[in-house]
PDB file of N, CA and C in Angstrom:
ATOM      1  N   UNK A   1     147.771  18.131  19.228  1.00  0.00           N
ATOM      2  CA  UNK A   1     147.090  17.926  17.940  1.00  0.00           C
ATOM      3  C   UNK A   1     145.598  18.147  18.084  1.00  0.00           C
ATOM      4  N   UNK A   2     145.223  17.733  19.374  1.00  0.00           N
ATOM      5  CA  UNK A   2     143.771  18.126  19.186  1.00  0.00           C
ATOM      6  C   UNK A   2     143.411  19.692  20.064  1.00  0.00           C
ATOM      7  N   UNK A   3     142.610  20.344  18.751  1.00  0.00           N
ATOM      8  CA  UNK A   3     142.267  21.636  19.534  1.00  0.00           C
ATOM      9  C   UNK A   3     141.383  21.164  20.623  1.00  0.00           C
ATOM     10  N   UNK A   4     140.395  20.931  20.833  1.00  0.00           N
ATOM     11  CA  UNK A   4     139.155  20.465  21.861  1.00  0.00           C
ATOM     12  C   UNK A   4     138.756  19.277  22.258  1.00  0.00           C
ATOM     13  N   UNK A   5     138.808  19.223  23.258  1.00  0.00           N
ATOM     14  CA  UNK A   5     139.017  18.143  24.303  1.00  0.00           C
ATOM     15  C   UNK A   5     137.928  17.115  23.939  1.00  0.00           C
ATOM     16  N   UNK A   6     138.245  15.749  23.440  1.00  0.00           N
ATOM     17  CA  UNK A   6     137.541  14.880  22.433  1.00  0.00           C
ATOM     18  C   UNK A   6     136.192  14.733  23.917  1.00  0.00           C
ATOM     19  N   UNK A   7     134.847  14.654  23.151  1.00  0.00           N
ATOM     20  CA  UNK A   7     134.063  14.542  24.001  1.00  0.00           C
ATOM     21  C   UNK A   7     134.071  12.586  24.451  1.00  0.00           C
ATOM     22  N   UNK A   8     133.221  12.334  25.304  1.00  0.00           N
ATOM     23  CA  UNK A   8     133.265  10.723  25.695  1.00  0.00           C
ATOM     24  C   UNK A   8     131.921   9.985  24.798  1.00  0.00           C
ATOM     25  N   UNK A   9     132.620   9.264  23.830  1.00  0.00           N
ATOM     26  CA  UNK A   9     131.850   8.846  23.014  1.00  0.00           C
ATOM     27  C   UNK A   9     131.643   7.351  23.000  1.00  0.00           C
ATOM     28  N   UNK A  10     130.702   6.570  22.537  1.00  0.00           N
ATOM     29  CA  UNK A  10     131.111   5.401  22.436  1.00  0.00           C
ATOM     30  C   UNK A  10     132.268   5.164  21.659  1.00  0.00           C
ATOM     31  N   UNK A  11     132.495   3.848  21.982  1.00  0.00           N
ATOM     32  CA  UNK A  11     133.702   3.257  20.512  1.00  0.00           C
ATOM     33  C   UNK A  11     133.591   3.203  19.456  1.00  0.00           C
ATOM     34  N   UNK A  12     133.412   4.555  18.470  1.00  0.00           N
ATOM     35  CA  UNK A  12     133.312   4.499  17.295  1.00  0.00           C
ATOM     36  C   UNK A  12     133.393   5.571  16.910  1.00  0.00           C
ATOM     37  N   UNK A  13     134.250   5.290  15.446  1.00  0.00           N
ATOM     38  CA  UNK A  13     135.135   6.240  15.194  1.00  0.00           C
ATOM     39  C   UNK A  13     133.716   7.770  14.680  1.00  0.00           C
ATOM     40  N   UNK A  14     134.463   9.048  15.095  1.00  0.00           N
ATOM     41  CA  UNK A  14     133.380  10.129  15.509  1.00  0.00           C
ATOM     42  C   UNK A  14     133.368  10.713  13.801  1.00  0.00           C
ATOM     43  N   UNK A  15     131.625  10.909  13.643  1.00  0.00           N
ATOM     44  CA  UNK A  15     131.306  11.639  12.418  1.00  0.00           C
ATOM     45  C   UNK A  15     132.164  12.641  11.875  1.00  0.00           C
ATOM     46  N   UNK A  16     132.400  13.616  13.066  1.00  0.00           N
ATOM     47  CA  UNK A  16     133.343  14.757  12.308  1.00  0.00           C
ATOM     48  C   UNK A  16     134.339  14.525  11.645  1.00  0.00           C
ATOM     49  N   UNK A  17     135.249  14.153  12.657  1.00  0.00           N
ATOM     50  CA  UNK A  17     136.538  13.279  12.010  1.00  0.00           C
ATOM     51  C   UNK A  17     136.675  12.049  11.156  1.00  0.00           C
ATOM     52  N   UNK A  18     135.332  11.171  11.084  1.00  0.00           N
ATOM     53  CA  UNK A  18     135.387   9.900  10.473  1.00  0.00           C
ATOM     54  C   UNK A  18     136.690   9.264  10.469  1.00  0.00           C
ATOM     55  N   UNK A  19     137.272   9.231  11.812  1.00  0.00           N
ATOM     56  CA  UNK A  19     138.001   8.065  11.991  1.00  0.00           C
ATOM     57  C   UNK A  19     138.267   7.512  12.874  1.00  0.00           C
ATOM     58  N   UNK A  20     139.523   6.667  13.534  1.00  0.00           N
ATOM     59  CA  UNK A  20     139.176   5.998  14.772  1.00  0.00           C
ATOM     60  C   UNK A  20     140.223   6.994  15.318  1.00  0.00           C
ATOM     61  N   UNK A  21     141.032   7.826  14.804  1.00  0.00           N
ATOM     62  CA  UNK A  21     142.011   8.800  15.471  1.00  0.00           C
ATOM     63  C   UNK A  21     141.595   9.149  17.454  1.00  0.00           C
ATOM     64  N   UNK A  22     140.157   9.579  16.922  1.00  0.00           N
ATOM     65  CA  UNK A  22     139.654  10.141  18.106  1.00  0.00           C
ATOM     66  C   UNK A  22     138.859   9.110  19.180  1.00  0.00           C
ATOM     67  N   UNK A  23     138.589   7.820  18.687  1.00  0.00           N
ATOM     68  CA  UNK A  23     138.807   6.693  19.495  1.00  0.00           C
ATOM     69  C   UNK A  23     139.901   6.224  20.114  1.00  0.00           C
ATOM     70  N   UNK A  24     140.780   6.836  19.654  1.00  0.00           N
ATOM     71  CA  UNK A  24     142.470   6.782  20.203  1.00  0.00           C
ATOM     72  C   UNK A  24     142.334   7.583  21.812  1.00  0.00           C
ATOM     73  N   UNK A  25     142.000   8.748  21.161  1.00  0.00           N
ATOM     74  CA  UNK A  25     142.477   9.489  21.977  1.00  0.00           C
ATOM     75  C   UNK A  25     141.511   9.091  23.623  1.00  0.00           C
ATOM     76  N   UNK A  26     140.325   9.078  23.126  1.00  0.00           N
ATOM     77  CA  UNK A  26     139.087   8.660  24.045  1.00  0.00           C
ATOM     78  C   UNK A  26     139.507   7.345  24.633  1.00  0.00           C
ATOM     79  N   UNK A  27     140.131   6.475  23.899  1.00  0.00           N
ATOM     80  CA  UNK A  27     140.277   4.854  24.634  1.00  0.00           C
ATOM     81  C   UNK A  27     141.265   5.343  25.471  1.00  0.00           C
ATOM     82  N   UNK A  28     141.833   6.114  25.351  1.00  0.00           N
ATOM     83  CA  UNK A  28     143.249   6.682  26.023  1.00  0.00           C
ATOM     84  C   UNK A  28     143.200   7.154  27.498  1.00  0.00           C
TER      85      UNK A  28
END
């Protein structure tokens, strides 16, 4: 599902996506 490899962000859900989807993936 994800084209590009989620960068390492803090815990919070990322501007682009505005959601926690990609805190998923990152807590992961």
């Amino acid at each position: 599902m994800r084209k590009t490899r989620a960068k390492k962000l803090p815990l919070a859900p990322d501007p682009k996506f505005n959601d926690t989807l990609v805190t998923r993936f990152v807590n992961n």
